[in-house]
Protein backbone atom coordinates (compact mmCIF):
# COMPACT_ATOMS: atom_id res chain seq x y z
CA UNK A 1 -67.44 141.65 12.21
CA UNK A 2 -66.06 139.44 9.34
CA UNK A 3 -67.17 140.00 5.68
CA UNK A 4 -70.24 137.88 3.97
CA UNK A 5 -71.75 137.44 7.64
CA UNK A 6 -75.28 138.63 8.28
CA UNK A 7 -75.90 141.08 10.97
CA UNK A 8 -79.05 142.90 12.69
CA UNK A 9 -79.07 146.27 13.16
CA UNK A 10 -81.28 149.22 14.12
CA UNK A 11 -81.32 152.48 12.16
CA UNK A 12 -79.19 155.11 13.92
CA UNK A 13 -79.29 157.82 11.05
CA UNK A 14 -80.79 158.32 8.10
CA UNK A 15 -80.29 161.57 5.89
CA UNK A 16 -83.44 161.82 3.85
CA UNK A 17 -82.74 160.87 0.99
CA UNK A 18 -79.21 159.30 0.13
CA UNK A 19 -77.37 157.63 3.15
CA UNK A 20 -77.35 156.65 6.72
CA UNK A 21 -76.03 154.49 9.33
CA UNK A 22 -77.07 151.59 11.21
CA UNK A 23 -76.08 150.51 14.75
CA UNK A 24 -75.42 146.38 14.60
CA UNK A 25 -77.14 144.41 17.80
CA UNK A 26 -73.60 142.59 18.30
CA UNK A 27 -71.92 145.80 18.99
CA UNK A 28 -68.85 147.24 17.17
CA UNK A 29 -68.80 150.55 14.79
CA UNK A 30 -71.75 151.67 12.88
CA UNK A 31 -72.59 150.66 9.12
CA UNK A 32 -72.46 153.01 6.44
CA UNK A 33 -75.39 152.20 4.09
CA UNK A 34 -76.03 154.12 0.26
CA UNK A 35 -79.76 154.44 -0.70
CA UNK A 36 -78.79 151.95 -3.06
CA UNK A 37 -78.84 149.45 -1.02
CA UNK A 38 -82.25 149.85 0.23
CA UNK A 39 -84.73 146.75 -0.50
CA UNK A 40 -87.47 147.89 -3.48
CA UNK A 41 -89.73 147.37 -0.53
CA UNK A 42 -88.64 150.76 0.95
CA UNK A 43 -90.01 153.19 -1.83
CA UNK A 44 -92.35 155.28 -1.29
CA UNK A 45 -95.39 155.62 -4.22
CA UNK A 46 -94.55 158.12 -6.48
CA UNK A 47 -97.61 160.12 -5.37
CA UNK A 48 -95.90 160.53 -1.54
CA UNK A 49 -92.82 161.74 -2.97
CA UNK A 50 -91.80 165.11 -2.14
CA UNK A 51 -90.96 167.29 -5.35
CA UNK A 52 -87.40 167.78 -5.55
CA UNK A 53 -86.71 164.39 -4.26
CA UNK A 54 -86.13 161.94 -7.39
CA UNK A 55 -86.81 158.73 -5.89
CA UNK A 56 -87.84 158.73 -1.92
CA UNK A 57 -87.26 155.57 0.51
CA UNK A 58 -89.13 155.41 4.03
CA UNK A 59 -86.35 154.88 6.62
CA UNK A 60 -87.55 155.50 9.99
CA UNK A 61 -85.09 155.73 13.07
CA UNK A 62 -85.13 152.41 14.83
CA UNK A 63 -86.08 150.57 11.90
CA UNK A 64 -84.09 147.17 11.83
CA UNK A 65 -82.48 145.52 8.96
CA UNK A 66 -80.73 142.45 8.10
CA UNK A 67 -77.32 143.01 6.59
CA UNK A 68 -74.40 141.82 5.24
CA UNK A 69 -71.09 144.41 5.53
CA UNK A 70 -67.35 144.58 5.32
CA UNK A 71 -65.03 146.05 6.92
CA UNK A 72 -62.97 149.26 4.74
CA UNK A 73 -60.44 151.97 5.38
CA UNK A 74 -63.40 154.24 6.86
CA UNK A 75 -65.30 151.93 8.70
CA UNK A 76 -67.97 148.93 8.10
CA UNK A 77 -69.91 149.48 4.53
CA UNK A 78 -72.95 147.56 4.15
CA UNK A 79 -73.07 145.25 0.98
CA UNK A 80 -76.61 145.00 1.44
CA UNK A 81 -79.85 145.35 3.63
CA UNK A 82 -83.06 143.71 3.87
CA UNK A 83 -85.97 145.17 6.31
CA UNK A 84 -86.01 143.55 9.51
CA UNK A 85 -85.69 140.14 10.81
């Protein structure tokens, strides 16, 4: 994978409520992503969110999203995700 391009990618882990990892269609190592890079899109009302969870996004395993990564010492980092194709 080369920096800046735009990938697809299907949800291979998600932690619950910080980080997770997504599996890109072209092959190659998974993607680190950080909550933070989560479109708005993916919160959850405030009224859904469990109690001693600050701010709660709905990642579901097999979800796919659009990316854009690099590559780093520990692997491909996403630089930012956007829910589905």
């Amino acid at each position: 994978m080369k920096s800046k391009d735009v990938f697809y990618g299907v949800n291979e882990f998600w932690n619950g409520t910080s980080y997770g990892f997504i599996k890109p269609d072209r092959g190659g190592g998974d993607v680190f992503f950080h909550v933070s890079e989560l479109p708005e899109s993916q919160r959850v009302s405030d009224n859904l969110v469990p109690a001693n969870v600050p701010e709660y996004f709905a990642v579901t395993p097999g979800q796919v999203f659009s990316f854009i990564s690099t590559s780093t010492s520990s692997g491909y980092v996403s630089l930012g995700l956007t829910g589905g194709r």
